[in-house]
Protein backbone atom coordinates (compact mmCIF):
# COMPACT_ATOMS: atom_id res chain seq x y z
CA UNK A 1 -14.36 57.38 -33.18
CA UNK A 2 -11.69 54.84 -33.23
CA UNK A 3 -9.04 57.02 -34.93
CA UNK A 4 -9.79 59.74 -32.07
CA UNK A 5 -9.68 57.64 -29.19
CA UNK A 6 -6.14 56.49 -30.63
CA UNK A 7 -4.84 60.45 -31.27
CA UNK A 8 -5.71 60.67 -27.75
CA UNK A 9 -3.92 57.75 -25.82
CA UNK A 10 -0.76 59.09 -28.31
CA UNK A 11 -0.81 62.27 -27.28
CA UNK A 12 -1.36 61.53 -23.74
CA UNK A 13 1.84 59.28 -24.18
CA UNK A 14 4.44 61.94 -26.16
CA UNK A 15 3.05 64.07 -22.68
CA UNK A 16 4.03 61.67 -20.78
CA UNK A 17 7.41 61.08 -21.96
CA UNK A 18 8.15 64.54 -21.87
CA UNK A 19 7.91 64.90 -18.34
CA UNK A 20 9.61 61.45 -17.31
CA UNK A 21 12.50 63.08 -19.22
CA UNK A 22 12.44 66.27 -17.79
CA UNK A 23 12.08 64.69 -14.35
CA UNK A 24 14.65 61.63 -14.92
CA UNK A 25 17.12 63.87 -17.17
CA UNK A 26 19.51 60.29 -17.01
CA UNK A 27 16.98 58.27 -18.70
CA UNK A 28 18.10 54.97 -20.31
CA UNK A 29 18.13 54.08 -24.39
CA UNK A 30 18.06 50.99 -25.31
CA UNK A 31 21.75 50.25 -27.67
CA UNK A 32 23.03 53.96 -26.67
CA UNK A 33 26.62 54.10 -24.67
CA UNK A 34 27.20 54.17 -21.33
CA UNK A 35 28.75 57.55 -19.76
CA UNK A 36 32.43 56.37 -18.21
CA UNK A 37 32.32 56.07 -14.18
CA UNK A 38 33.65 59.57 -13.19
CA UNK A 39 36.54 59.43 -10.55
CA UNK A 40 37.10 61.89 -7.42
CA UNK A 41 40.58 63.46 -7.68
CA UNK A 42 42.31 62.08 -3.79
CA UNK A 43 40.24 61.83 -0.73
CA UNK A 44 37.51 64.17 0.32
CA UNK A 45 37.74 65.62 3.57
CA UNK A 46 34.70 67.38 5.34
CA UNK A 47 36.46 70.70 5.30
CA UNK A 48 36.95 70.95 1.80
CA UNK A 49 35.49 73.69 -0.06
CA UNK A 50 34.96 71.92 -3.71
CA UNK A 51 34.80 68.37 -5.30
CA UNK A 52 37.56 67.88 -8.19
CA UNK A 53 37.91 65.09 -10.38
CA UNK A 54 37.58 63.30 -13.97
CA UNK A 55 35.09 62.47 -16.29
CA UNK A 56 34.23 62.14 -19.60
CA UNK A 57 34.80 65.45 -21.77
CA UNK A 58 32.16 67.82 -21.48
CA UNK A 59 29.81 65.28 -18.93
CA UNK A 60 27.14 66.72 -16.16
CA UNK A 61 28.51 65.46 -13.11
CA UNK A 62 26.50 64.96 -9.79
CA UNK A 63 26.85 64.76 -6.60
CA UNK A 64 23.78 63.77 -4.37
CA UNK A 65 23.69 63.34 -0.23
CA UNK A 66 21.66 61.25 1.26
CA UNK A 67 18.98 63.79 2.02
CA UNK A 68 18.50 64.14 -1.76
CA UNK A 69 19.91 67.30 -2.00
CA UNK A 70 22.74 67.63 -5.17
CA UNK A 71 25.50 70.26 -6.59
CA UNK A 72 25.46 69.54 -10.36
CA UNK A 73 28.93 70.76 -12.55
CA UNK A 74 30.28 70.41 -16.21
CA UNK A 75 33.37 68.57 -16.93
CA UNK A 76 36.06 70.89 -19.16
CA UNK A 77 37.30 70.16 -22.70
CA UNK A 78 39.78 67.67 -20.83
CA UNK A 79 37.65 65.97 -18.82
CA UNK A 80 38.17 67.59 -15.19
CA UNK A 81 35.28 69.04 -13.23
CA UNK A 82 35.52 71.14 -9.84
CA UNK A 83 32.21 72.20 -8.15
CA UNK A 84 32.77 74.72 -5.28
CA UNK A 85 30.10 73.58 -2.72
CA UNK A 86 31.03 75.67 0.28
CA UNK A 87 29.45 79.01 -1.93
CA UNK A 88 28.11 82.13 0.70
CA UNK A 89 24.49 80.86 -0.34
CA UNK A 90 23.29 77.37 0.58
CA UNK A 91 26.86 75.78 1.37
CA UNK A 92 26.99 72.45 1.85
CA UNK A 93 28.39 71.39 5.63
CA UNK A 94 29.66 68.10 4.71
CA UNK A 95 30.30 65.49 7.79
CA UNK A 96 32.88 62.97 8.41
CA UNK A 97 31.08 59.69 7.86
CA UNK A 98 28.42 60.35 5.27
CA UNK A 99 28.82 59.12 1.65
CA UNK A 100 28.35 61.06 -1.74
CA UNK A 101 27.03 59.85 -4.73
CA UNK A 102 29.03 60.29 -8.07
CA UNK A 103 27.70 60.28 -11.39
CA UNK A 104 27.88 61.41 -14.86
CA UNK A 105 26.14 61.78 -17.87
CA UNK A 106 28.00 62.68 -21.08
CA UNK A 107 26.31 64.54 -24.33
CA UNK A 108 24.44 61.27 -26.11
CA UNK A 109 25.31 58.49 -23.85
CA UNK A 110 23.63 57.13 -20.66
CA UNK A 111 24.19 58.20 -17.18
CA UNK A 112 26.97 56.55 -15.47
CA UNK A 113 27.53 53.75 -13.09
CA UNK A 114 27.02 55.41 -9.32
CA UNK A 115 30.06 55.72 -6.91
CA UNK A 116 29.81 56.17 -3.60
CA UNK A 117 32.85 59.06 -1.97
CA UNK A 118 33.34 58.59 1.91
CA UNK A 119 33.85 62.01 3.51
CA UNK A 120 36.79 61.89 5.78
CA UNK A 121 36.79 63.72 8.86
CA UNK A 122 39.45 66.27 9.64
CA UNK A 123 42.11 67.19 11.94
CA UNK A 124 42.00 70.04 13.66
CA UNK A 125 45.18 71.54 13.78
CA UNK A 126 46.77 72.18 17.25
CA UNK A 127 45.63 75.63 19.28
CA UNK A 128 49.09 77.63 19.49
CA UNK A 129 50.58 79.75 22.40
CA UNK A 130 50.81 83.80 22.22
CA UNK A 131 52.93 85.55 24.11
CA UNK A 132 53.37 89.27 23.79
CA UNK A 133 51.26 92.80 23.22
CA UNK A 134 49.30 94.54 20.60
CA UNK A 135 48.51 98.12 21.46
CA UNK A 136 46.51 100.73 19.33
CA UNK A 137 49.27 100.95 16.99
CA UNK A 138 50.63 97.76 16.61
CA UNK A 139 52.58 95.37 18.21
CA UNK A 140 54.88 92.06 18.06
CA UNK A 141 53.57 88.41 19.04
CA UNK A 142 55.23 85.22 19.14
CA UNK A 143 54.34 81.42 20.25
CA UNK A 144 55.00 78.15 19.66
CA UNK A 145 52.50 75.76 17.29
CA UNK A 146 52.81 72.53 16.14
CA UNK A 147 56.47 71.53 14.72
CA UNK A 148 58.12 70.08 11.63
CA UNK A 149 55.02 70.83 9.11
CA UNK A 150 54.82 73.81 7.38
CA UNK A 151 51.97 76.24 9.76
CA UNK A 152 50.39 79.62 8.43
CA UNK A 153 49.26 81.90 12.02
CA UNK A 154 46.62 84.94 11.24
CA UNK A 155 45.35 87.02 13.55
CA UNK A 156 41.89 89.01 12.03
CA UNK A 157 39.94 92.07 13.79
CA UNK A 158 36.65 92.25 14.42
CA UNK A 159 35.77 92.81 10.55
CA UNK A 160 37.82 90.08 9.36
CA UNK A 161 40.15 91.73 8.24
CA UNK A 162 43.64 90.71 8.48
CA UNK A 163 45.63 92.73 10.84
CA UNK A 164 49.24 90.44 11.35
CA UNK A 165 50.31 87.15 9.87
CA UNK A 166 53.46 84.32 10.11
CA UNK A 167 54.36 80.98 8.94
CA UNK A 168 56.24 78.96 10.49
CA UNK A 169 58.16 75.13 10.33
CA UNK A 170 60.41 74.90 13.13
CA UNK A 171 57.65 75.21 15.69
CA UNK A 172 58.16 78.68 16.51
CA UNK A 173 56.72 82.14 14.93
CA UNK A 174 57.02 85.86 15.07
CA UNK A 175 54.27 88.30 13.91
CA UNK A 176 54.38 91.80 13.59
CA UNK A 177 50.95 93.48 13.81
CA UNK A 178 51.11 97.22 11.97
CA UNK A 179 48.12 99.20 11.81
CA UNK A 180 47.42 98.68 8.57
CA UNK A 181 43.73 98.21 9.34
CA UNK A 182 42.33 99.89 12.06
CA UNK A 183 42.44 98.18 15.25
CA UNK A 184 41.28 100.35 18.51
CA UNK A 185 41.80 99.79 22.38
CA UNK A 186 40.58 96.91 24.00
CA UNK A 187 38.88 95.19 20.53
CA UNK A 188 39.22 91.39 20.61
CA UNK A 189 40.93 89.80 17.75
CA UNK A 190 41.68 86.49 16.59
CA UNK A 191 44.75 84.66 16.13
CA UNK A 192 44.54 81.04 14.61
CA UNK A 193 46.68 78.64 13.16
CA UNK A 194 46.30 75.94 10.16
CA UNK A 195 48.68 73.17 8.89
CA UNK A 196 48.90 73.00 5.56
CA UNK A 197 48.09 69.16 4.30
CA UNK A 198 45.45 67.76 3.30
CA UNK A 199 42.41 67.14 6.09
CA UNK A 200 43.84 69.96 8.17
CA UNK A 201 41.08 72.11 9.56
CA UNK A 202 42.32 75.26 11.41
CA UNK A 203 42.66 75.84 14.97
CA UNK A 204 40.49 76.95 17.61
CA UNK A 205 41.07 80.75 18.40
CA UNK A 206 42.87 82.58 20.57
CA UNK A 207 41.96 85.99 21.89
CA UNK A 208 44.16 88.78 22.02
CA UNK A 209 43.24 91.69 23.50
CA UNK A 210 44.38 95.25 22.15
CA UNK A 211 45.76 97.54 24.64
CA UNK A 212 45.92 101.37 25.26
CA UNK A 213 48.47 103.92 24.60
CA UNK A 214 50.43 104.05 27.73
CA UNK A 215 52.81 107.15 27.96
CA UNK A 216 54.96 109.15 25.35
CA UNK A 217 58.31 107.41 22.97
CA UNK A 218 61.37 108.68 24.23
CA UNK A 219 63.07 111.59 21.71
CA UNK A 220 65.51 109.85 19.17
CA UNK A 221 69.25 111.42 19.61
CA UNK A 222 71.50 111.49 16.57
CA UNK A 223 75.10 110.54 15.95
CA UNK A 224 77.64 112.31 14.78
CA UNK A 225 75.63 114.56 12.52
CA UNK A 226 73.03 114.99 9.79
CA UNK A 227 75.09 114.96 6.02
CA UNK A 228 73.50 114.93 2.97
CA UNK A 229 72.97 111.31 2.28
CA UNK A 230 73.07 109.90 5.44
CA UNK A 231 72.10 110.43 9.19
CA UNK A 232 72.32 107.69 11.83
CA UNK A 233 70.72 107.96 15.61
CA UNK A 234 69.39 105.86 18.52
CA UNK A 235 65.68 105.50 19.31
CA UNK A 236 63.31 103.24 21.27
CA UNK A 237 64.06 99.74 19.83
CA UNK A 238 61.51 98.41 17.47
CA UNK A 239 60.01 102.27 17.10
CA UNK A 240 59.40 103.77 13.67
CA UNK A 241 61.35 107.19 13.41
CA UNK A 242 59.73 109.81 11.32
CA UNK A 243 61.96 111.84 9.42
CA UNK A 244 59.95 115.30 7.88
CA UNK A 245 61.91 117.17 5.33
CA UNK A 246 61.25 120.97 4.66
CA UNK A 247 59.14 120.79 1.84
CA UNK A 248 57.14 118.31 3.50
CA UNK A 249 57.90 114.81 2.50
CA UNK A 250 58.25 112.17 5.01
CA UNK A 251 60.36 108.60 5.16
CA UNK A 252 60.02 106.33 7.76
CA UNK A 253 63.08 103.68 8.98
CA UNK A 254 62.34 100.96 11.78
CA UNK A 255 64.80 100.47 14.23
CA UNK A 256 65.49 96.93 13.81
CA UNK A 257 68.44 96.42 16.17
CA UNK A 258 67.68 95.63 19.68
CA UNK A 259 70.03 98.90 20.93
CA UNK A 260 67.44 100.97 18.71
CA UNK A 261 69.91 102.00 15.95
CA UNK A 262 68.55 103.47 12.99
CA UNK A 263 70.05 105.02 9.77
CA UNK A 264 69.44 106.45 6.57
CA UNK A 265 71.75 105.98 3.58
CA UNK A 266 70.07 107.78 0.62
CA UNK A 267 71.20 106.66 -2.85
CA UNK A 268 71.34 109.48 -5.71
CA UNK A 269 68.80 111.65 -3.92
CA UNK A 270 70.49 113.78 -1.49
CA UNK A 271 69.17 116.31 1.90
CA UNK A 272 69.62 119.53 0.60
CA UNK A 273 72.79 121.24 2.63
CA UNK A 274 71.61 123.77 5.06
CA UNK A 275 67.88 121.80 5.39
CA UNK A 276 66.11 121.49 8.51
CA UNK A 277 64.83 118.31 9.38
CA UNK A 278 61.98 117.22 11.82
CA UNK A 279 62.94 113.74 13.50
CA UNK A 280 60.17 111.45 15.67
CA UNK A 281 59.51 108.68 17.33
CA UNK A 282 56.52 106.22 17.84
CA UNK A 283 57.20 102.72 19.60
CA UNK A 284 54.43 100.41 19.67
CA UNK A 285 52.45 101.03 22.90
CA UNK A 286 53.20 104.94 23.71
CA UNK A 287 52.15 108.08 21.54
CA UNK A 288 54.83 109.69 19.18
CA UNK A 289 57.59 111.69 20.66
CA UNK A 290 58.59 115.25 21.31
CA UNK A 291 60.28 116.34 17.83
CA UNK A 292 64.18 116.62 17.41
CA UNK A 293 65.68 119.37 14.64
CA UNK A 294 68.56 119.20 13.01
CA UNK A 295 70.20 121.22 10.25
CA UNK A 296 72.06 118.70 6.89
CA UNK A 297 75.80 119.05 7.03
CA UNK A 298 78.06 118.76 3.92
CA UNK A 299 78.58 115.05 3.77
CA UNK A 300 82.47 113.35 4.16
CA UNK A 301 84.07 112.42 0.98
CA UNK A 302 84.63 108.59 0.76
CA UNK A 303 88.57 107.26 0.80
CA UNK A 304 90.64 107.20 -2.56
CA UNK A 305 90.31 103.33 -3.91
CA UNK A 306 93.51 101.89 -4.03
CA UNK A 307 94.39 100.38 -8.21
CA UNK A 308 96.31 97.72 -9.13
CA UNK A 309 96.25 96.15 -12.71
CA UNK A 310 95.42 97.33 -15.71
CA UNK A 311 92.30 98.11 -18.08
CA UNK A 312 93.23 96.83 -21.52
CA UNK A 313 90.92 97.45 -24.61
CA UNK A 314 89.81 94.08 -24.82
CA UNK A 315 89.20 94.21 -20.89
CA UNK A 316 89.80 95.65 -17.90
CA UNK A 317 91.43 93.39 -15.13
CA UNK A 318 92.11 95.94 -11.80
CA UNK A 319 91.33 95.22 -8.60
CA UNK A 320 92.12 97.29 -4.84
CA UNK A 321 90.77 98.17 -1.40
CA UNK A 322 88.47 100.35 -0.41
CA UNK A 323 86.60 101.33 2.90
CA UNK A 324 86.00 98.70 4.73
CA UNK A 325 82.70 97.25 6.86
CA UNK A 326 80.68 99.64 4.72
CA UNK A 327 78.75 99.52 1.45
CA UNK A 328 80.79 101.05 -1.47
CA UNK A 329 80.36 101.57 -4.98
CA UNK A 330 83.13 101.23 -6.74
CA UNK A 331 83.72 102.50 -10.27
CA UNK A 332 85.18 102.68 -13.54
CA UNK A 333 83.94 105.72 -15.80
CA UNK A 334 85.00 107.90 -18.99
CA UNK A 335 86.33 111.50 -18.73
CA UNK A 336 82.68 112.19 -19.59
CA UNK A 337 81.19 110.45 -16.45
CA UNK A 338 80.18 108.03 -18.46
CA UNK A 339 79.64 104.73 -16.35
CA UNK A 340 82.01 101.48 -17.45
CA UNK A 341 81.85 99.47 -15.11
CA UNK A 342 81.08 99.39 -11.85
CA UNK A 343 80.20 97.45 -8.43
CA UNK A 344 78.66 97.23 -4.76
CA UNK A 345 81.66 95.61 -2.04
CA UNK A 346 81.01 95.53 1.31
CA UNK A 347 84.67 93.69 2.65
CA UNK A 348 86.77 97.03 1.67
CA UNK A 349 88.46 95.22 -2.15
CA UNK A 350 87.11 94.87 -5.24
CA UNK A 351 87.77 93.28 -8.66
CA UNK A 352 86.57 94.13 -12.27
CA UNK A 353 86.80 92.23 -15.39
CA UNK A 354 85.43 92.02 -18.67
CA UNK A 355 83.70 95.10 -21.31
CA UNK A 356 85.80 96.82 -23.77
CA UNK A 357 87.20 100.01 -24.38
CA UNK A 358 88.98 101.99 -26.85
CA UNK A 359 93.13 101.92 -26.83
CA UNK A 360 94.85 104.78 -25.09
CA UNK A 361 91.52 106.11 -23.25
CA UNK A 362 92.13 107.73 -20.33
CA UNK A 363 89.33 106.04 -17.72
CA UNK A 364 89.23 106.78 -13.54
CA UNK A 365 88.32 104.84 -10.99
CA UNK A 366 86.12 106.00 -7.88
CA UNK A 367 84.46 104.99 -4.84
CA UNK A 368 81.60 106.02 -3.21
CA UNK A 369 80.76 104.87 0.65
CA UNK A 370 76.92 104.53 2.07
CA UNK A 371 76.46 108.21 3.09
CA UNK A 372 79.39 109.82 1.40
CA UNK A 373 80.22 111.97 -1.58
CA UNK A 374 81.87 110.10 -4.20
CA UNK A 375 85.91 109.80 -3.85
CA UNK A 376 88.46 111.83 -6.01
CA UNK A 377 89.38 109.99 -9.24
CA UNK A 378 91.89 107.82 -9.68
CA UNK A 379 92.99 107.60 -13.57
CA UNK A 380 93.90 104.27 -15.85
CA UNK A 381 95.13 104.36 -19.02
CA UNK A 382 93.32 101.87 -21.81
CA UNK A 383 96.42 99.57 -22.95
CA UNK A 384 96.40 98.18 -26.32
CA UNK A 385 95.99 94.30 -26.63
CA UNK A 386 99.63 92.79 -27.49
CA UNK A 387 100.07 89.29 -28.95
CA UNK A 388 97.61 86.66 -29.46
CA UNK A 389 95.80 84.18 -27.39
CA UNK A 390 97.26 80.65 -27.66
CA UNK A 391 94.86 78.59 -29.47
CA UNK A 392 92.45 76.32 -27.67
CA UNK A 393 93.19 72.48 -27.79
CA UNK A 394 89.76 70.86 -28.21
CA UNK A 395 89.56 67.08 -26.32
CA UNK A 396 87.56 64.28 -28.59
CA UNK A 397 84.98 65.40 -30.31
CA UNK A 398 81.28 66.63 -30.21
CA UNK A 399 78.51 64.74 -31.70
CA UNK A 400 74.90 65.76 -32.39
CA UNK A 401 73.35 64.19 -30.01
CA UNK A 402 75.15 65.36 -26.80
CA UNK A 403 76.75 68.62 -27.64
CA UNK A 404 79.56 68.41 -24.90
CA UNK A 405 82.85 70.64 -26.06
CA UNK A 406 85.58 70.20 -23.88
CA UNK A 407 89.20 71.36 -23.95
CA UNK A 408 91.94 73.26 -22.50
CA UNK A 409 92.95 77.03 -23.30
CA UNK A 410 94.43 79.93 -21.41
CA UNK A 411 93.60 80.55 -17.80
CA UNK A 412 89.89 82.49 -17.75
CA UNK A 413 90.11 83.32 -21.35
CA UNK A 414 87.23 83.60 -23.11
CA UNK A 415 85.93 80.17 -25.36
CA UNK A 416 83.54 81.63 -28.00
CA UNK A 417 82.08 79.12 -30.89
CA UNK A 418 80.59 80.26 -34.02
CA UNK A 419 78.76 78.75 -37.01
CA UNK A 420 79.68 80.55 -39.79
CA UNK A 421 78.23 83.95 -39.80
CA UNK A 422 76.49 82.98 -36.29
CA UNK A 423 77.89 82.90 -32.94
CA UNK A 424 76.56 79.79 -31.04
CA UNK A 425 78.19 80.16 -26.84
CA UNK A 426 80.89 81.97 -25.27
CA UNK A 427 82.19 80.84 -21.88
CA UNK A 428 85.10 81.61 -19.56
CA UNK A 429 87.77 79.14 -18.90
CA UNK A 430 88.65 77.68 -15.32
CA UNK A 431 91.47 78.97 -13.28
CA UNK A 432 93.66 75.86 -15.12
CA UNK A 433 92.33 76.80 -18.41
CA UNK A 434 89.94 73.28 -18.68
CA UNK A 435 86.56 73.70 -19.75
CA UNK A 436 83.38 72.02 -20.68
CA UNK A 437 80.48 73.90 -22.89
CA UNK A 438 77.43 72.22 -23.67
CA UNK A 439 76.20 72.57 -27.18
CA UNK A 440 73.26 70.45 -27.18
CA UNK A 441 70.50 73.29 -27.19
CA UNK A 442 71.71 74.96 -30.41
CA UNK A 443 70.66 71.70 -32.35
CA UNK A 444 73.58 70.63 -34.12
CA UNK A 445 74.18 68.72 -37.73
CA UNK A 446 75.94 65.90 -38.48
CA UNK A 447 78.65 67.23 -40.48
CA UNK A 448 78.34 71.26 -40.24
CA UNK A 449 81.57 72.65 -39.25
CA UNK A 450 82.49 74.73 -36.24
CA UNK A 451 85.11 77.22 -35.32
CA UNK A 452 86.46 77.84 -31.68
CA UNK A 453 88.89 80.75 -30.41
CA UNK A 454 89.98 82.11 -27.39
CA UNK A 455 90.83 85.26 -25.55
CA UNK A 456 92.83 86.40 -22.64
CA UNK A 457 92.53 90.34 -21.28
CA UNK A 458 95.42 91.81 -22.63
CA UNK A 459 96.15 89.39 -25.94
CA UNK A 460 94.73 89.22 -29.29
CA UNK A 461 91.84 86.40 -30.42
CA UNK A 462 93.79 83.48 -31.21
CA UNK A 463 93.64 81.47 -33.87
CA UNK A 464 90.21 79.51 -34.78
CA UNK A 465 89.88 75.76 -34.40
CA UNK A 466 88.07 73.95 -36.65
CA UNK A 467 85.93 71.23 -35.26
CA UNK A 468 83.18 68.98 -37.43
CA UNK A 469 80.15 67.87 -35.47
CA UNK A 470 80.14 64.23 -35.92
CA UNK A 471 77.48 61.20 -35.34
CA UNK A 472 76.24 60.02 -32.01
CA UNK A 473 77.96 56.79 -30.94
C-alpha cells in the first residue's frame, strides 16, 4: 500500500513538472549557464516596423509589453535577430513612453538577464506645400518641404497605388504624375512627405484633387521636313506627341523644352522614304489633337570630316572637324565597312588614337550627323611603323611591398611590363613622358625579374628594361 501511495505522489510530480516547463519554457537549473543579455541594435522609435539586435547564436529572443502580450524570434547563425512586429495581422502599435522587455534564452543555458528598451516617440515630418494640377491624364506638381535633409514626396490614389513620386534635399521638388495607374476626374489622392532618419514618421496628407479634361491639344507643326532618321516640330509644351508609322507602330517623344520643341533622331533604324506618318498631340489637361500627315523625305547627307594626321599600323593618331552643335559619329572603317574605330562628338572635332592595323591598308574616315545619312569617305593610308621607341628610364626601384614603377619615356607612349611569358600592366605616359604604375596587386617576389618597354604611334617597341623587384625598406 506503501509502494502505491509513493508511485502516485511520483507520478503526480513528473506531471507536474511537465507543465511548469511547458508554462515557464525559461525555467532555471541549478549549475547550468546563463544565456548572455541580448542587446537592441540603436534606439527604438514607435514607428518602427521590427526590433533588430544581438544575442547569443541561435537564442529565442522576447519581447514582452506591459500588457503581457510578446513577439518571440530566433537569433541567426551570427547572433542577430529581427522580429517584424508591425505584420497585417495583430501589429503591434507601439507608443512613445512605454518600455519593452528583452530577453533570451539560448539552446542549454538559462534565460537571460531582463532589459528594459524605452520606445522613443517620433517626429513627424513637416506637411509640404503643392502647387500645381493633375488632370485625368496626368499632370506636374511642385512645393516646398522641409530643407537640407534628404525628403522622399508620394502621392497614392485611392487604391494605394502609387501614381507620382520626388525626392528632394534642397527644399524644393518636382513630380510628374503619368497615368500609369488609373486615376479618373475629381478622385482625391494623397500626397505626403517623409524624412529619411531615424524617428521620422511621415507627414500628414495633402489632398489633391484630379481635374477634368478641359478642351482639345493644339495640332503639332513640323520643321523643315520629315527625313528618314529624323523629324523635328513644335507642340504644346510638356505634351507627349504621338508619332504612328504605316505599319502601325507607335513612338512617343515629350516635349521637354518650355517653347514645346520636340525631335526624333533615329539611330540605325530608319522611316522608310515615301512613308506616311500620323503625328498627335496630348498635353496634360485637354484630349489628344486633330492628326497632322506627313510624307518621309530622303534625309541630308552629313558634311565631309575634315583629316589631319595619320593612321600608322601600330596606331592611328588623326584628328579634324566636323559639324558642329550636333551629335556626330565619327569613323574609321575598312574597305569592307568593317568598323575600326569610331566615336560620338558633339563640339564639331574629334580625335582617335590607339588599335592596330595592317601596313599599307587603305582605311576611310566618315561622319554621320543626328538625322543624316552618313558622309562620303574620306581615305587614309596605314603607314608602316619606322624606328624604335627610345627606351624607358626607370626612377629607383620597386619593392614587393609597394609596387610603385615610376619613370620617364616618350610623350603618351605606351609603358607595358611583363613577367616572363606574362604581361603584368600597360599604361600611357603623360604629356612630358613621366609616369607612375602601381604594381602592388599583381603580388610581386623578392627577386623575380621584370622587363619594361615602350611605344610611341608611329615607332617600333623599344628596347626592354630590365628591372629586379627588390625588398621592402
Amino acid at each position: 500500500m506503501l509502494f502505491e501511495t509513493q508511485n502516485r505522489q511520483i507520478t503526480v510530480m513528473i506531471v507536474l513538472g511537465l507543465l511548469i516547463s511547458t508554462i515557464f519554457p525559461f525555467s532555471v537549473s541549478a549549475g547550468v549557464e546563463k544565456t548572455k543579455t541580448p542587446t537592441m541594435d540603436g534606439d527604438l522609435y514607435d514607428n518602427d516596423p521590427y526590433l533588430r539586435g544581438w544575442s547569443e547564436p541561435d537564442a529565442t529572443v522576447i519581447f514582452q509589453r506591459s500588457d503581457g502580450t510578446y513577439k518571440v524570434g530566433t537569433a541567426k547563425w551570427d547572433g542577430e535577430y529581427m522580429i517584424y512586429h508591425a505584420s497585417y495581422r495583430w501589429p503591434w502599435i507601439l507608443k512613445g513612453g512605454e518600455q519593452l522587455a528583452l530577453s533570451a534564452q539560448a539552446p542549454g543555458k538559462t534565460v537571460s538577464d531582463t532589459v528594459y528598451i524605452p520606445v522613443l516617440p517620433s517626429v513627424q515630418t513637416s506637411k509640404p506645400t503643392v502647387t500645381g494640377n493633375v488632370y485625368a491624364n496626368g499632370g506636374w506638381l511642385s512645393g516646398t518641404t522641409e530643407p537640407g535633409k534628404l525628403v522622399y514626396i508620394t502621392l497614392k490614389n485611392n487604391s494605394g497605388d502609387v501614381v507620382g513620386n520626388a525626392s528632394t534635399e534642397s527644399g524644393f521638388y518636382t513630380m510628374q504624375v503619368k497615368p500609369s495607374y488609373p486615376i479618373t476626374a475629381r478622385e482625391k489622392l494623397q500626397l505626403v512627405a517623409k524624412a529619411v532618419g531615424a524617428g521620422i514618421r511621415e507627414s500628414d496628407p495633402v489632398t489633391v484633387t484630379v481635374l477634368p479634361l478641359k478642351g482639345k491639344t493644339a495640332a503639332p507643326t513640323i520643321a523643315g521636313g520629315v527625313y528618314e532618321r529624323s523629324l523635328k516640330g513644335l507642340t504644346e509644351p510638356g505634351s507627349v506627341v504621338t508619332i504612328q508609322r504605316a505599319n502601325g507602330l507607335e513612338s512617343q517623344v515629350t516635349a521637354s523644352r518650355e517653347d514645346g520643341a520636340f525631335s526624333v533622331n533615329l539611330g540605325s533604324d530608319s522611316y522608310i522614304l515615301g512613308e506616311k506618318l500620323k503625328l498627335t498631340a496630348t498635353a496634360y489637361g485637354k484630349t489628344v489633337s486633330d492628326p497632322v500627315y506627313a510624307i518621309v523625305q530622303p534625309s541630308p547627307k552629313s558634311s565631309v570630316p575634315t583629316v589631319s594626321g595619320n593612321v600608322y599600323s601600330n596606331g592611328p593618331w588623326i584628328s579634324g572637324s566636323t559639324e558642329p552643335n550636333t551629335r556626330v559619329f565619327v569613323q574609321l572603317k575598312k574597305a569592307d565597312g568593317t568598323l575600326v574605330l569610331g566615336d560620338w562628338t558633339t563640339n564639331g572635332s574629334y580625335s582617335m588614337k590607339s588599335l592596330r592595323t595592317v601596313p599599307m591598308e587603305k582605311l576611310y574616315v566618315t561622319a554621320m550627323a543626328d538625322g543624316k545619312k552618313e558622309s562620303d569617305p574620306v581615305p587614309v593610308t596605314a603607314i608602316p611603323t619606322v624606328g624604335k621607341t627610345e627606351a624607358p628610364t626607370v626612377i629607383g626601384h620597386v619593392d614587393a611591398v609597394n609596387g610603385i614603377l615610376t619613370g620617364k619615356a616618350e610623350p603618351e607612349s605606351e609603358i607595358t611590363i611583363r613577367r616572363p611569358n606574362d604581361k603584368l600592366h600597360s599604361q600611357p605616359s603623360n604629356t612630358d613622358g613621366s609616369f607612375s604604375i602601381d604594381l602592388h596587386w599583381y603580388e610581386l617576389r623578392v627577386g623575380e625579374q621584370l622587363t619594361v618597354t615602350a611605344e610611341t604611334v608611329g615607332k617600333g617597341i623599344s628596347d626592354e628594361v630590365p628591372l629586379i623587384v627588390q625588398p621592402a625598406p
